[in-house]
C-alpha atoms as a PDB file:
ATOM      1  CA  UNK A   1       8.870 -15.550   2.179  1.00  0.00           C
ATOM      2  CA  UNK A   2      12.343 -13.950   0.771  1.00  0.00           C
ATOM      3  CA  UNK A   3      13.401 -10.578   2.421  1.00  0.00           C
ATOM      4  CA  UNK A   4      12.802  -9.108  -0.875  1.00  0.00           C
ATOM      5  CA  UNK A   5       8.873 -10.118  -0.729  1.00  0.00           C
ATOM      6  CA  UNK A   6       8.915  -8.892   3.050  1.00  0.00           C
ATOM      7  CA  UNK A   7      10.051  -5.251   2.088  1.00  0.00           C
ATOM      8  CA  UNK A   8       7.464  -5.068  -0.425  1.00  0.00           C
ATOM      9  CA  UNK A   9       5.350  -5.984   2.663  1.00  0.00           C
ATOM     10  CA  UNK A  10       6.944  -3.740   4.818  1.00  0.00           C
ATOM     11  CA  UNK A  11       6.439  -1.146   2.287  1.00  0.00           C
ATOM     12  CA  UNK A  12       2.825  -1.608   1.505  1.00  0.00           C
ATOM     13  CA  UNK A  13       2.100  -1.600   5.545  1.00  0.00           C
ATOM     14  CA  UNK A  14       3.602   2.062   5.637  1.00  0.00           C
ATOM     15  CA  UNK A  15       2.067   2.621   2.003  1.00  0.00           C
ATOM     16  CA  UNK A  16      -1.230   2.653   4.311  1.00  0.00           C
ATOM     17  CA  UNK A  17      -0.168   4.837   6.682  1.00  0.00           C
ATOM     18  CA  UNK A  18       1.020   6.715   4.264  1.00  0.00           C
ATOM     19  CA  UNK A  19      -2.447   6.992   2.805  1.00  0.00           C
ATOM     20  CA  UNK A  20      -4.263   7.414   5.668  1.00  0.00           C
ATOM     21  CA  UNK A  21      -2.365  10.207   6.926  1.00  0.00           C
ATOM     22  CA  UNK A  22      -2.568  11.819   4.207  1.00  0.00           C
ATOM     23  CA  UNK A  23      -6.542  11.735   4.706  1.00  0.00           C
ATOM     24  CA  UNK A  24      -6.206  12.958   8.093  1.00  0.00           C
ATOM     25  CA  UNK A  25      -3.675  16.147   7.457  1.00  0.00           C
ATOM     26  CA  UNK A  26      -6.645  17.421   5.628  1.00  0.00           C
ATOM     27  CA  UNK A  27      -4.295  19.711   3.185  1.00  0.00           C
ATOM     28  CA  UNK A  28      -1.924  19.344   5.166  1.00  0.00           C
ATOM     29  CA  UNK A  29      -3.155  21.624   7.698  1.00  0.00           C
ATOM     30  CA  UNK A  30      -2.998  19.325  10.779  1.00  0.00           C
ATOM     31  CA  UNK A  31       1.089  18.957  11.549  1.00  0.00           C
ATOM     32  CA  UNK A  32       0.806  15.859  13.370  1.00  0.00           C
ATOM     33  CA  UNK A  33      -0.630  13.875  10.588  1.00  0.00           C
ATOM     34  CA  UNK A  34       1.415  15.606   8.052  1.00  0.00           C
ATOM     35  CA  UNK A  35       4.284  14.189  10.033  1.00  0.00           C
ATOM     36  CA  UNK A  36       2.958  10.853   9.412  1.00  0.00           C
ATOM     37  CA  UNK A  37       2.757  11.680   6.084  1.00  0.00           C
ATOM     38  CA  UNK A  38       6.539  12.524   5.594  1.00  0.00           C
ATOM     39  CA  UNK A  39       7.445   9.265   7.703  1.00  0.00           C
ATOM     40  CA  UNK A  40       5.521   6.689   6.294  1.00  0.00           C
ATOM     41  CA  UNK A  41       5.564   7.964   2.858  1.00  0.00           C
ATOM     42  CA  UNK A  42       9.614   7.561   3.316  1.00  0.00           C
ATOM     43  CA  UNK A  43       9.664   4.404   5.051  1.00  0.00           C
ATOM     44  CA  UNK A  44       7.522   2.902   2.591  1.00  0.00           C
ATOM     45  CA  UNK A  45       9.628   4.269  -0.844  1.00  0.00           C
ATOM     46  CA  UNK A  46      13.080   2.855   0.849  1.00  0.00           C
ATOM     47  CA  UNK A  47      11.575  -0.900   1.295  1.00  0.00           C
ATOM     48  CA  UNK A  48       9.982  -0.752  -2.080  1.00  0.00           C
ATOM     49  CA  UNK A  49      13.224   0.986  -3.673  1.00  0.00           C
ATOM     50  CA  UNK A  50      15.224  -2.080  -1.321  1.00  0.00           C
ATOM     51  CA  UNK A  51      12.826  -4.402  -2.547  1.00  0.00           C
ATOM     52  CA  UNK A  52      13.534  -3.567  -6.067  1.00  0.00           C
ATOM     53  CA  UNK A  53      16.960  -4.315  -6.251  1.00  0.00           C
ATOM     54  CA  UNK A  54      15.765  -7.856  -6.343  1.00  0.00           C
ATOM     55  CA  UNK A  55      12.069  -7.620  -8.243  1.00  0.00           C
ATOM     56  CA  UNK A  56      11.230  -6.529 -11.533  1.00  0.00           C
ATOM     57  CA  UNK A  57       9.860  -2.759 -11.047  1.00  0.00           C
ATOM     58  CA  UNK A  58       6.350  -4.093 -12.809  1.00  0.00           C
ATOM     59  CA  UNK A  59       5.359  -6.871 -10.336  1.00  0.00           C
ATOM     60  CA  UNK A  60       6.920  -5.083  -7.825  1.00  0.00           C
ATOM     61  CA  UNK A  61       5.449  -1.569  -7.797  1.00  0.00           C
ATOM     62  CA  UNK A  62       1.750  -3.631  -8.912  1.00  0.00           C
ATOM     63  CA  UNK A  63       1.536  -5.722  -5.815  1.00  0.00           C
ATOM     64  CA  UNK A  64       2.719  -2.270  -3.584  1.00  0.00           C
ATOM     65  CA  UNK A  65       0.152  -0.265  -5.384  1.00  0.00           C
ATOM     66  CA  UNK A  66      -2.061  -3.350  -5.315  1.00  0.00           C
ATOM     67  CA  UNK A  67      -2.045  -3.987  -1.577  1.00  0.00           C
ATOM     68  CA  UNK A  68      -1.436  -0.928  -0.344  1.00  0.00           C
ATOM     69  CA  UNK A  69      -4.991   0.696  -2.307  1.00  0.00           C
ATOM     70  CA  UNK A  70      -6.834  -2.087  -0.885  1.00  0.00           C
ATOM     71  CA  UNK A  71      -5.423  -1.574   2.739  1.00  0.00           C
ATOM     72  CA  UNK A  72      -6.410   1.899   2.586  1.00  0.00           C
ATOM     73  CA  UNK A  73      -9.463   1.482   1.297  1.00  0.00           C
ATOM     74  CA  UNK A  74     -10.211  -1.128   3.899  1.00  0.00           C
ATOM     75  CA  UNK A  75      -8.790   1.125   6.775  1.00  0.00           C
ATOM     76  CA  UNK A  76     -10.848   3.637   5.080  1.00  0.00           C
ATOM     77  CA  UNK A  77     -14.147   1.440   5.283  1.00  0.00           C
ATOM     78  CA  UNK A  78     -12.989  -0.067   8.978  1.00  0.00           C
ATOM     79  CA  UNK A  79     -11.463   3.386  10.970  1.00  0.00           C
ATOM     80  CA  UNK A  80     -12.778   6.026   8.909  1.00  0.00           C
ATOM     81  CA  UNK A  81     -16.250   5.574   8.036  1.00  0.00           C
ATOM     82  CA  UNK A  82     -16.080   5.185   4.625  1.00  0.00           C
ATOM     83  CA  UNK A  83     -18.980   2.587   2.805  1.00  0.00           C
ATOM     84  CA  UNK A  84     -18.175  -0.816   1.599  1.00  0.00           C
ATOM     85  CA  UNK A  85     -20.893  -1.868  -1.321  1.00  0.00           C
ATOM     86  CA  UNK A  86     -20.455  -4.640  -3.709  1.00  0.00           C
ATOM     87  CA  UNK A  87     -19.049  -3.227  -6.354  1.00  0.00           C
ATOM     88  CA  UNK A  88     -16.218  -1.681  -4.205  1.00  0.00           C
ATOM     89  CA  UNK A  89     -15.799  -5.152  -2.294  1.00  0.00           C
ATOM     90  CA  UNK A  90     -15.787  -6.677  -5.904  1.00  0.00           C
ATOM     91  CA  UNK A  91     -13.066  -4.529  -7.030  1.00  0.00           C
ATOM     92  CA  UNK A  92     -10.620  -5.206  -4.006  1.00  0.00           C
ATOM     93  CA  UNK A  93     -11.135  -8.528  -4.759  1.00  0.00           C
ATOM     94  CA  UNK A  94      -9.979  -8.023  -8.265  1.00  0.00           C
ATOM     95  CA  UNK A  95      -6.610  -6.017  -6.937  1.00  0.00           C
ATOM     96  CA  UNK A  96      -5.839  -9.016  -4.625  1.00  0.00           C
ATOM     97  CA  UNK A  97      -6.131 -11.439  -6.915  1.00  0.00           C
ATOM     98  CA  UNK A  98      -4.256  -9.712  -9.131  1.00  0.00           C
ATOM     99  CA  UNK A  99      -1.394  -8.693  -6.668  1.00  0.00           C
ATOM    100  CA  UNK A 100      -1.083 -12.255  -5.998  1.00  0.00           C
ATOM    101  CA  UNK A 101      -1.317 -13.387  -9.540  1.00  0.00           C
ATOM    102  CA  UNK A 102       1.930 -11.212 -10.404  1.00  0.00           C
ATOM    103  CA  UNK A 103       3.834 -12.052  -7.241  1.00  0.00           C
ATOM    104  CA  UNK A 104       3.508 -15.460  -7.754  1.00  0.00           C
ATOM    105  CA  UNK A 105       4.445 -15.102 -11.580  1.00  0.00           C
ATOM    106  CA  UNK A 106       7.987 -13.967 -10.445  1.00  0.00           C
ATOM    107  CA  UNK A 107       9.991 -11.040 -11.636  1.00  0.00           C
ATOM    108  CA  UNK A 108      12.988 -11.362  -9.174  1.00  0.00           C
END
């Protein structure tokens, strides 16, 4: 894996944190998670803004968006309680293969 690809990683991992503070501030009402907001929302623009130095902004911001939706939707469904039914499994599917599909058609 180039260090491009591993800032888009990077990026997507505090994409979900991102996310999932964002759930837990609850409007921003609760500072320790809005903290996390702030942090991992700005960790995870630098390595995708890093990352596209190197990576076409279309594959790039698609597999960010890609992976990091269906980490938080699976941290939502694994730590928070959320439901998991086929249609919603079904459609993470769809955003993984399709995260894949573009990384692996290039762009960088």
């Amino acid at each position: 894996m180039s260090l491009t690809w591993l800032l888009i990683v990077v990026g997507v991992v505090f994409e979900i944190g991102f996310a999932s503070c964002l759930k837990l501030s609850d409007g921003f009402t609760r500072p320790m998670a809005t903290l996390g907001v702030l942090a991992f929302g700005t960790v995870s623009l630098f390595s995708l803004s890093h990352a596209m130095r190197s990576i076409d902004a279309g594959p790039a911001y698609a597999v960010y968006t890609g992976l990091g939706a269906t980490g938080t939707a699976l941290v939502g469904v694994l730590l928070l309680g959320e439901t998991l039914g086929p249609v919603r499994a079904l459609a993470i599917v769809a955003i993984v293969g399709g995260a894949v599909t573009l990384a692996l058609a290039g762009g960088g």
